[in-house]
Protein backbone atom coordinates (compact mmCIF):
# COMPACT_ATOMS: atom_id res chain seq x y z
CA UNK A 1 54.58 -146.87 -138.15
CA UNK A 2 54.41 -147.21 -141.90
CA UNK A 3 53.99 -150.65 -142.88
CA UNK A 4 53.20 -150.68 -146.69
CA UNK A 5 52.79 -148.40 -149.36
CA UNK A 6 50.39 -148.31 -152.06
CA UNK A 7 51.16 -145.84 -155.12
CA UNK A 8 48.61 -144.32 -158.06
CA UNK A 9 50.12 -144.36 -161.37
CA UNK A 10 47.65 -142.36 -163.91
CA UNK A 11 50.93 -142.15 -166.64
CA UNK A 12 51.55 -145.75 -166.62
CA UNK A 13 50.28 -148.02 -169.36
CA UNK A 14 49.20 -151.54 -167.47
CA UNK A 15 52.61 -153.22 -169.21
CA UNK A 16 55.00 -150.64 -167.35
CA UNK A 17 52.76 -151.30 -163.88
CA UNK A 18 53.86 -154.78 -164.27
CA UNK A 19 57.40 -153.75 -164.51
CA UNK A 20 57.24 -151.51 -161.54
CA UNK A 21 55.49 -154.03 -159.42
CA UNK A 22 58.51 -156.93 -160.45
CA UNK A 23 61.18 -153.98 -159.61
CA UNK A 24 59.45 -153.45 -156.01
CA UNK A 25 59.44 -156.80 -155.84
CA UNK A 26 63.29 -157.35 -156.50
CA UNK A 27 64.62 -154.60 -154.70
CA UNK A 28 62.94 -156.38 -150.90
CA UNK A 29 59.55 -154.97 -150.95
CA UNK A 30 56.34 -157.96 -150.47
CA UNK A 31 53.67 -158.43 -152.04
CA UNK A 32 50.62 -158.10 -149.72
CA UNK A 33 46.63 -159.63 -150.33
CA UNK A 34 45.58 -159.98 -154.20
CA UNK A 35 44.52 -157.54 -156.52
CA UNK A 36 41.86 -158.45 -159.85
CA UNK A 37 43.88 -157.04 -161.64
CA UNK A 38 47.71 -158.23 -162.61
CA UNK A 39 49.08 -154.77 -162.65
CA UNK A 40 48.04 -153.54 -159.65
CA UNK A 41 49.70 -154.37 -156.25
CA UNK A 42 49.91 -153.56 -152.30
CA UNK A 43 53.38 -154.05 -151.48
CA UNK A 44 55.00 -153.95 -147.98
CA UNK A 45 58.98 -152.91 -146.54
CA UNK A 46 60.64 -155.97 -144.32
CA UNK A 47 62.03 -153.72 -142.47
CA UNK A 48 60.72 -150.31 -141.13
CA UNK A 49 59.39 -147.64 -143.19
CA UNK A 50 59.69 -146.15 -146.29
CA UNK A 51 59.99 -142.39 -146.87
CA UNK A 52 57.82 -141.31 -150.12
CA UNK A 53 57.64 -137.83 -151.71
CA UNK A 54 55.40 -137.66 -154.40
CA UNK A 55 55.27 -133.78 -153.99
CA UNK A 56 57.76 -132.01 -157.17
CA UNK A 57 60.67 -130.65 -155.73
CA UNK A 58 62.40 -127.39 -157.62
CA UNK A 59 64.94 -129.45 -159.13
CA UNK A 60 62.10 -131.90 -160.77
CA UNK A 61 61.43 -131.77 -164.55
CA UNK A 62 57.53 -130.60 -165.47
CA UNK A 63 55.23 -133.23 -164.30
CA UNK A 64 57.85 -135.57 -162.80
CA UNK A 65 57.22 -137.42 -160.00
CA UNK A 66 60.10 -138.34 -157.72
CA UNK A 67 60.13 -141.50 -154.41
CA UNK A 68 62.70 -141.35 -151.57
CA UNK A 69 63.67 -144.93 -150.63
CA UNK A 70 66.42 -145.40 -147.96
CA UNK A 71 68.00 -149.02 -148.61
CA UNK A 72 70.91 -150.96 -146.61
CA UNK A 73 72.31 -152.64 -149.78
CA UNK A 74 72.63 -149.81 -152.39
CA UNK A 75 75.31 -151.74 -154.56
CA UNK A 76 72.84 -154.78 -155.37
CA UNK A 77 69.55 -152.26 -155.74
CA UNK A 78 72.31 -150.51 -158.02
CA UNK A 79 72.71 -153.52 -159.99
CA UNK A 80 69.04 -154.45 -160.17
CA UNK A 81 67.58 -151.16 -161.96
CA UNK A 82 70.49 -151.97 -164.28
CA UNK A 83 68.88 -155.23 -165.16
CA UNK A 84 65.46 -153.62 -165.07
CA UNK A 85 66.68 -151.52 -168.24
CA UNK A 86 65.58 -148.33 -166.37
CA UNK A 87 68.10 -144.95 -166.77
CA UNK A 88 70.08 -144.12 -164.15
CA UNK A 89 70.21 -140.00 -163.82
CA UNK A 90 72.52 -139.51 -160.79
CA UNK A 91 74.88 -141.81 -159.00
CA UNK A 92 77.30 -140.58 -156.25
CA UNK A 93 79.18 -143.72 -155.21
CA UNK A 94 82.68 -143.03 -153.73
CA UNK A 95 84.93 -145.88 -153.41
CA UNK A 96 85.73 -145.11 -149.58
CA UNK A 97 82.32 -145.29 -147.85
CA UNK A 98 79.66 -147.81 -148.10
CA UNK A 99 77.44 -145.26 -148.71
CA UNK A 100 75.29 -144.31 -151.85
CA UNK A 101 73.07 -142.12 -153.43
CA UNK A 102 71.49 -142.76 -157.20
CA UNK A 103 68.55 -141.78 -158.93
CA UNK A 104 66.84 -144.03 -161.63
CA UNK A 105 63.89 -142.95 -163.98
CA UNK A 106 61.05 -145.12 -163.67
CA UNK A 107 57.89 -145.00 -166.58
CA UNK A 108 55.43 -142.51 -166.32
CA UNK A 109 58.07 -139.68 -165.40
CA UNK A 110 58.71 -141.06 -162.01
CA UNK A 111 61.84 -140.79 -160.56
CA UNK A 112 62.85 -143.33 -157.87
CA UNK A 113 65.89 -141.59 -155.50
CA UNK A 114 67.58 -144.54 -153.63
CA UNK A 115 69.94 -143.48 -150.66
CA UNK A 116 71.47 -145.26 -147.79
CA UNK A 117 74.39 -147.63 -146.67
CA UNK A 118 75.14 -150.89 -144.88
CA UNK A 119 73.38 -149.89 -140.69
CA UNK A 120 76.03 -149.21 -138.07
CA UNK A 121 77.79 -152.06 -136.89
CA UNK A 122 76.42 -152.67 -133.05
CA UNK A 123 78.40 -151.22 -130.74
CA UNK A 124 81.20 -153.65 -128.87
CA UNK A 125 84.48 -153.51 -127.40
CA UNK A 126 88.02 -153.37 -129.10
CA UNK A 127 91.67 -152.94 -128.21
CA UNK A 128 93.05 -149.50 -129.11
CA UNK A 129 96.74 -149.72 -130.76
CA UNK A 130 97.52 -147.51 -127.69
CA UNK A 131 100.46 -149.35 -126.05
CA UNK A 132 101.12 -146.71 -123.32
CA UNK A 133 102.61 -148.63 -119.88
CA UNK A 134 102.33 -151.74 -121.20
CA UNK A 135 105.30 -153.97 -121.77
CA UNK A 136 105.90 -156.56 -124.30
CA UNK A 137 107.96 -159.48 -124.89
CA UNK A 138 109.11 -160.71 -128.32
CA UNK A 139 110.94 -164.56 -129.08
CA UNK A 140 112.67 -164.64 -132.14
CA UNK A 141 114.08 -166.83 -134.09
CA UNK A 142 117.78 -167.20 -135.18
CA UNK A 143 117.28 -169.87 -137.71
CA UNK A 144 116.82 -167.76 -140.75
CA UNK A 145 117.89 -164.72 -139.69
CA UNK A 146 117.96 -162.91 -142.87
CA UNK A 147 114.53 -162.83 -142.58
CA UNK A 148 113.74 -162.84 -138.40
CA UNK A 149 116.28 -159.94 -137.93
CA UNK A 150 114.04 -157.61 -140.21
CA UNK A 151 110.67 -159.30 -138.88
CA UNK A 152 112.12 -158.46 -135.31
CA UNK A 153 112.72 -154.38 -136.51
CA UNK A 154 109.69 -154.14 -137.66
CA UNK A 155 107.68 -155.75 -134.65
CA UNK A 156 110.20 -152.99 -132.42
CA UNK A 157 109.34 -150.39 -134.82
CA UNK A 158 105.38 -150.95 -134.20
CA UNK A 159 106.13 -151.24 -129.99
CA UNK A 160 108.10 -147.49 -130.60
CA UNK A 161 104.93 -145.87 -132.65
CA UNK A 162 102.70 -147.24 -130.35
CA UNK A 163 104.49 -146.21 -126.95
CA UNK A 164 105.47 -149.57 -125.31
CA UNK A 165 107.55 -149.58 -122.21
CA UNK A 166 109.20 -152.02 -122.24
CA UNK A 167 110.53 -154.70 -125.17
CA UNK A 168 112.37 -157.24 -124.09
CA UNK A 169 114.03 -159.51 -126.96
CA UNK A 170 114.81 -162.75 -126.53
CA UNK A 171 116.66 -165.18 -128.93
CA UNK A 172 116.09 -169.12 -129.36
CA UNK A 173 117.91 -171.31 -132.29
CA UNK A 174 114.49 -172.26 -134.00
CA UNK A 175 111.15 -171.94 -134.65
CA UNK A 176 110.63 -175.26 -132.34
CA UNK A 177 111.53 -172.91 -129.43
CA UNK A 178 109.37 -170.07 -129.52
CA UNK A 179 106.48 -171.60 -127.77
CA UNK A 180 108.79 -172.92 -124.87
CA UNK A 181 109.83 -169.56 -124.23
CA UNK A 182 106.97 -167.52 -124.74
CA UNK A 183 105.14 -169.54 -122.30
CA UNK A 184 108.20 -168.90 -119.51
CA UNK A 185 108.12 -164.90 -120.25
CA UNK A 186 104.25 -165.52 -120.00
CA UNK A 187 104.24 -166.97 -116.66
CA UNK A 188 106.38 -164.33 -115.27
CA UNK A 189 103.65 -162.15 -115.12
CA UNK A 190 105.64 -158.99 -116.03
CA UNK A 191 104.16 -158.91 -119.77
CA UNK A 192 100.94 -157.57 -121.24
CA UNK A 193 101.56 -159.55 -124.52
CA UNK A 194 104.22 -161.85 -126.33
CA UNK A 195 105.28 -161.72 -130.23
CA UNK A 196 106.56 -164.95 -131.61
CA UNK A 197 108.86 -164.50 -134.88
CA UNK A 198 109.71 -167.05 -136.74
CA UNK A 199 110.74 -168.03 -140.18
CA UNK A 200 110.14 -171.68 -142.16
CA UNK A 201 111.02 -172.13 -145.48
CA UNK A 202 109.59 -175.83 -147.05
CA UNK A 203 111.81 -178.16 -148.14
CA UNK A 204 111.68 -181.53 -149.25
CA UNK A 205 110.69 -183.62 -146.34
CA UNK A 206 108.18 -183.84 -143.94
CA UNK A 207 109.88 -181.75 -141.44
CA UNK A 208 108.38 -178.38 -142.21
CA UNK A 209 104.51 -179.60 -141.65
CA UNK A 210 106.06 -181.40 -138.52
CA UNK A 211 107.67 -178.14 -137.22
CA UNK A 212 104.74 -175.83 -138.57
CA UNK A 213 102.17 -177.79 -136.19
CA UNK A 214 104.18 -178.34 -133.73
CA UNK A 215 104.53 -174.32 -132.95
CA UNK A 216 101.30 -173.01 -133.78
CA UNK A 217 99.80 -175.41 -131.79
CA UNK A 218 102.69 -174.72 -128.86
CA UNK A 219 101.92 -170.96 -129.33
CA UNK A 220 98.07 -171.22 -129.49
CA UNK A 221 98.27 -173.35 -126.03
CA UNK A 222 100.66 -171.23 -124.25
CA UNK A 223 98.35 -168.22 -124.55
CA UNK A 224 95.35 -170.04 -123.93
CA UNK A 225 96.29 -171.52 -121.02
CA UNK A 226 98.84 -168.69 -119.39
CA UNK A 227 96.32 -166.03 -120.65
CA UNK A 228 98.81 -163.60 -121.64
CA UNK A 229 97.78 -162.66 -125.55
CA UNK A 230 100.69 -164.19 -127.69
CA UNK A 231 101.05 -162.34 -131.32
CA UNK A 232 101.89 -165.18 -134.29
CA UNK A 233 104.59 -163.56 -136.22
CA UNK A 234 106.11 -166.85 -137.86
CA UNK A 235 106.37 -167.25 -141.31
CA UNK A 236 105.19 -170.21 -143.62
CA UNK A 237 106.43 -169.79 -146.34
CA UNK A 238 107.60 -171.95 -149.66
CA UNK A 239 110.07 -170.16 -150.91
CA UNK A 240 112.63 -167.92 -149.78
CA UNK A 241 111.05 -165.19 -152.38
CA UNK A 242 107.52 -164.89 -150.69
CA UNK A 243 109.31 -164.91 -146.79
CA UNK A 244 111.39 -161.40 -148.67
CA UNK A 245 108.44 -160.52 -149.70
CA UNK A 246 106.76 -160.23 -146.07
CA UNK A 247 109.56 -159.37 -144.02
CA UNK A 248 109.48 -155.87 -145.87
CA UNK A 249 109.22 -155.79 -149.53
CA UNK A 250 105.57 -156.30 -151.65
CA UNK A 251 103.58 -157.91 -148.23
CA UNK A 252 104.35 -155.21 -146.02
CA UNK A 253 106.11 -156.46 -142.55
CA UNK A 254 104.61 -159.18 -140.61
CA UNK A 255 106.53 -158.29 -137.51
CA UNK A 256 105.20 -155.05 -137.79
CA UNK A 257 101.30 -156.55 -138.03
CA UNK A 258 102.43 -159.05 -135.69
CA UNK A 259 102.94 -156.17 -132.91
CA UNK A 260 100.25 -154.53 -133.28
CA UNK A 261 97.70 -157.13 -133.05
CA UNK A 262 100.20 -157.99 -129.81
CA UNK A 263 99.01 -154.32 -128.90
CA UNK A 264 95.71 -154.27 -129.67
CA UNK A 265 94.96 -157.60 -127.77
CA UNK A 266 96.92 -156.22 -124.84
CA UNK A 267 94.47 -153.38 -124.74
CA UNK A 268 91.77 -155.59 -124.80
CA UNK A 269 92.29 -158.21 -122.84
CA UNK A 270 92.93 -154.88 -120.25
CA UNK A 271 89.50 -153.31 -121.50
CA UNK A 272 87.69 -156.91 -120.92
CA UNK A 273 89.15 -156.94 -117.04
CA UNK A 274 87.79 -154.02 -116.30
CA UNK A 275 84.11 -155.06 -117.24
CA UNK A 276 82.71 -156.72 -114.14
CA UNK A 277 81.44 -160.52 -115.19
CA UNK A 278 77.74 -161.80 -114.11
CA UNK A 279 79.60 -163.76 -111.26
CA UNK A 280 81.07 -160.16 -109.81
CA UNK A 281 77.35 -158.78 -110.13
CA UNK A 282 76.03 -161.54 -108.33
CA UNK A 283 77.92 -161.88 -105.39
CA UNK A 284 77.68 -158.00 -104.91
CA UNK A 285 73.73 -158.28 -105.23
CA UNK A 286 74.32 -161.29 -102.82
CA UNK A 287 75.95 -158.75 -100.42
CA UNK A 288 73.72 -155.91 -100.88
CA UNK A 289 70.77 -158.48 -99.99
CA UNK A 290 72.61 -159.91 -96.78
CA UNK A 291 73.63 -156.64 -95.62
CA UNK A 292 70.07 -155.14 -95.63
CA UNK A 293 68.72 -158.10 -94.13
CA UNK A 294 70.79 -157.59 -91.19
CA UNK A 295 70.33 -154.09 -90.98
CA UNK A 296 66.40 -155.22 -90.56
CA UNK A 297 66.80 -157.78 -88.28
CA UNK A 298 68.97 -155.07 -85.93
């Protein structure tokens, strides 16, 4: 494997080496051993290898030289060769993807091509918004109901797009309530996830910090300890204005968000079952050992 690289410049004046050797050096390459003299250098890649074409392709200009160098951080080697004063000749950054491909013009008619993106993300397990035979429970609130009633629509309309089963509604007087009866539909066993919706609108006591804690720590302990995923769909809000403003108008829905993530935790918490756990492998290598043992001693 390629560990370093060492380039000949014969156009470059020593002053322009010196450049190219600080621009290396920015952009993640090391400096390896010592040279005599200051504007020479052996520099080395972090990580893996870098892919160099000094051979002039049909698109290159007379006498131009052109490097390949694939990069994970494009943006901030972007923003670097602006700083290094050096012209940039192509750049095909598109706002959707991480990816990127510009060309800078280095001294001595070398053109450096820079292309890559951000690695793939390692490879895990998620919860697909695929609520297919799965049924959900959702605890609103009828304090505030200007604002609950259109949470709770939008949390049904997400269950509908995504296929639930089953959506079973249930009604308590406040926010207090919600974790009281999302744990009792939790213990039922007969639901893959809960959605609590709830609105609370500061005023000017103490009573809204009281009540705030109060159910999101309710909530956050009834799905720990019933481990049935339980979606937090309750507003904080402190003004009537911004709880408008998420129950449909400039912040989207949260009743809507608040089902899916109910959805997508529903699928996961299935997808996580399924995986068998280190104690499951080790009882069935436990078995597989005892069994053959007693085959033997037959």
């Amino acid at each position: 494997m390629l560990t370093s690289i060492q380039i000949h410049y014969p156009n470059v004046n020593a002053r322009d080496a010196k450049k190219l050797i600080r621009f290396f050096e920015a952009i993640g390459l090391k400096r390896r051993g010592t040279y005599p003299r200051p504007h020479s250098a052996l520099l080395s890649a972090p990580l893996g290898a870098i892919g160099i074409n000094t051979v002039s392709t049909p698109s290159s200009a007379e006498g131009e030289t052109r490097l390949s160098i694939g990069i994970a951080n494009p943006d901030v080697i972007f923003e670097i060769a602006q700083k290094f004063n050096f012209k940039v000749l192509r750049d095909s950054a598109h706002p959707d993807t991480p990816a990127r491909f510009f060309s800078v013009e280095l001294p001595g008619h070398i053109v450096l091509d820079f292309v890559g993106g951000p690695p793939e993300p390692p490879a895990g397990t998620d919860g697909k918004l695929d609520a297919k035979g799965k049924r959900f429970a959702v605890v609103v609130s009828r304090f505030n109901a200007f604002i609950t009633e259109r949470l709770l629509h939008g949390a049904l309309d997400a269950l509908r797009r995504t296929g639930a089963k089953t959506k079973t509604v249930v009604r308590v007087p406040g926010a207090f309530e919600i974790p009281s009866a999302a744990r009792t539909l939790a213990l039922t066993g007969k639901y893959d996830a809960i959605v609590c919706i709830g609105c609370l609108l500061r005023g000017d006591t103490a009573h809204y910090d009281v009540i705030v804690n109060e159910v999101t720590r309710g909530i956050g302990q009834s799905a720990q300890e019933t481990g049935v995923p339980h979606a937090f769909g309750v507003l904080t809000c402190d003004t009537l204005e911004q709880a408008i403003d998420r129950a449909g108008l400039k912040m989207g829905n949260k009743g809507f968000e608040a089902a899916l993530a109910a959805v997508e935790m529903a699928a996961l918490k299935e997808a996580l079952s399924s995986q068998p756990s280190a104690v499951s492998k080790s009882k069935t290598k436990r078995k597989k050992a005892t069994s053959g043992s007693r085959k033997r001693g037959a």
